[in-house]
C-alpha atoms as a PDB file:
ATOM      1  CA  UNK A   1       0.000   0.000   0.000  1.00  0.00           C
ATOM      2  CA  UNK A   2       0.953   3.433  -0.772  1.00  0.00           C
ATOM      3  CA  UNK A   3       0.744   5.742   2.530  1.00  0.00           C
ATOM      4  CA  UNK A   4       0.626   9.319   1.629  1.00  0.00           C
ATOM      5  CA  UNK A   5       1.490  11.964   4.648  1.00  0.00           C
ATOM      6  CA  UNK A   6       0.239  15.768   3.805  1.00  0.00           C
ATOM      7  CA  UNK A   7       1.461  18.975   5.694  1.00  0.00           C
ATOM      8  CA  UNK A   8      -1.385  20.485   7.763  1.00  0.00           C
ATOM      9  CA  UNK A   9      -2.433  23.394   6.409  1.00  0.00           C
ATOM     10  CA  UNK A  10      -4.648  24.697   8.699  1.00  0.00           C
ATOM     11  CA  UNK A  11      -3.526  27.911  10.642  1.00  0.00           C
ATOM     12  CA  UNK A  12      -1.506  27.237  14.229  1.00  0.00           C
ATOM     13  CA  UNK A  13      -2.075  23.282  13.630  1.00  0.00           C
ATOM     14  CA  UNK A  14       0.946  21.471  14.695  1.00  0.00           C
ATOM     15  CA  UNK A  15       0.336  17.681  14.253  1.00  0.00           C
ATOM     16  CA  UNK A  16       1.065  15.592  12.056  1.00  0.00           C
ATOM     17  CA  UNK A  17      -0.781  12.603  11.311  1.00  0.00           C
ATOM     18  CA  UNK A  18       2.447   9.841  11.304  1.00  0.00           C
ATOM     19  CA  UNK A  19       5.695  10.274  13.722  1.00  0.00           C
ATOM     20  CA  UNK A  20       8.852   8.419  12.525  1.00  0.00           C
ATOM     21  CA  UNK A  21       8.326   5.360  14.386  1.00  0.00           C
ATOM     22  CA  UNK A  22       4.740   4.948  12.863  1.00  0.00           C
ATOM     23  CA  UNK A  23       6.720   5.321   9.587  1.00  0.00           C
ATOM     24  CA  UNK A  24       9.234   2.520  10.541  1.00  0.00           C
ATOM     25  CA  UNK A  25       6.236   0.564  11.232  1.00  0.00           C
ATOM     26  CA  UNK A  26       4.451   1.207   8.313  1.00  0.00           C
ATOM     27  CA  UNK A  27       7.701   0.768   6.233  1.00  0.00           C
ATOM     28  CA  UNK A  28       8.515  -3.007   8.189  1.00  0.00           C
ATOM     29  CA  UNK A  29       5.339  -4.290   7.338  1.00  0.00           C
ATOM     30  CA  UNK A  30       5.859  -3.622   3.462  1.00  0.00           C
ATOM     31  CA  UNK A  31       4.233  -0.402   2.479  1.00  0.00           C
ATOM     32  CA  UNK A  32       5.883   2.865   0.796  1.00  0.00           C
ATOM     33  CA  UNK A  33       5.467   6.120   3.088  1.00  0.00           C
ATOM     34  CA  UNK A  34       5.468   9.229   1.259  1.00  0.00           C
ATOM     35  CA  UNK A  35       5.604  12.178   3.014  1.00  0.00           C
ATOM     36  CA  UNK A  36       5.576  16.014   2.471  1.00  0.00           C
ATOM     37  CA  UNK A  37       8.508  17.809   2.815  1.00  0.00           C
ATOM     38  CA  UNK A  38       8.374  19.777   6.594  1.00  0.00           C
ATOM     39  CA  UNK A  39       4.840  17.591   7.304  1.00  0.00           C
ATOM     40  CA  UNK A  40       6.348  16.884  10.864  1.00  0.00           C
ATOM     41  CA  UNK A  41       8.158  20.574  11.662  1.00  0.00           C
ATOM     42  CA  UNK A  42       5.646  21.909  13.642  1.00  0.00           C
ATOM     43  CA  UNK A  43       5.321  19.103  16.076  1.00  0.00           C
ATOM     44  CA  UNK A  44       8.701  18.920  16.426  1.00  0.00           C
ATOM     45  CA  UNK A  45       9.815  15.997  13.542  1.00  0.00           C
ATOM     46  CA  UNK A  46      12.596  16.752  11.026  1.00  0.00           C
ATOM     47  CA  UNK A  47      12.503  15.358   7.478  1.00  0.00           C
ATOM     48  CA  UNK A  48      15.690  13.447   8.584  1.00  0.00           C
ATOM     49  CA  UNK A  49      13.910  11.244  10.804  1.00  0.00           C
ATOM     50  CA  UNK A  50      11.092  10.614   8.133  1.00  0.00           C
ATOM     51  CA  UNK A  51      13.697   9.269   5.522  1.00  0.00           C
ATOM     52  CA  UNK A  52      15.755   7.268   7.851  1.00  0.00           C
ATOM     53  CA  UNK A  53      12.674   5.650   9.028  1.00  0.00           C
ATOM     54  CA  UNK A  54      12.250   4.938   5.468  1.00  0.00           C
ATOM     55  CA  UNK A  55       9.646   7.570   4.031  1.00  0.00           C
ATOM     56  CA  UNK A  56      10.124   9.254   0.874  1.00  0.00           C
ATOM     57  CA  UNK A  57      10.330  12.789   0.879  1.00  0.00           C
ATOM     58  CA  UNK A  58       7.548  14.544  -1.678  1.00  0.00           C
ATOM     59  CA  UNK A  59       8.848  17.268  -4.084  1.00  0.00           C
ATOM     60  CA  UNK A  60       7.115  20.560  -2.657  1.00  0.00           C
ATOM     61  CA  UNK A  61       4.442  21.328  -5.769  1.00  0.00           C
END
């Protein structure tokens, strides 16, 4: 499955909807994480995290 992991855009919202661990979950039990670049920022979560958990970093549109 194909996990898809958008920024929030809604004004002073922080969260994020998957933390890196979920994403080394996700990524153990055979599906592809993509996630937007700076999703996690807010809540504290660098991209860095995201791709050595094994998401995919999404080109900014």
């Amino acid at each position: 499955m194909i996990i898809g992991v958008p920024k929030e855009i809604k004004m002073d919202e922080m969260r994020v909807s998957v933390v890196p661990s979920g994403v080394e979950a996700l990524v153990s039990a055979g599906h592809r994480v993509l996630i937007e670049r700076n999703a996690g920022s807010g809540a504290g979560f660098l991209d860095q995290a995201d791709e050595h958990a094994g998401a995919e970093l999404m080109v900014d549109g």
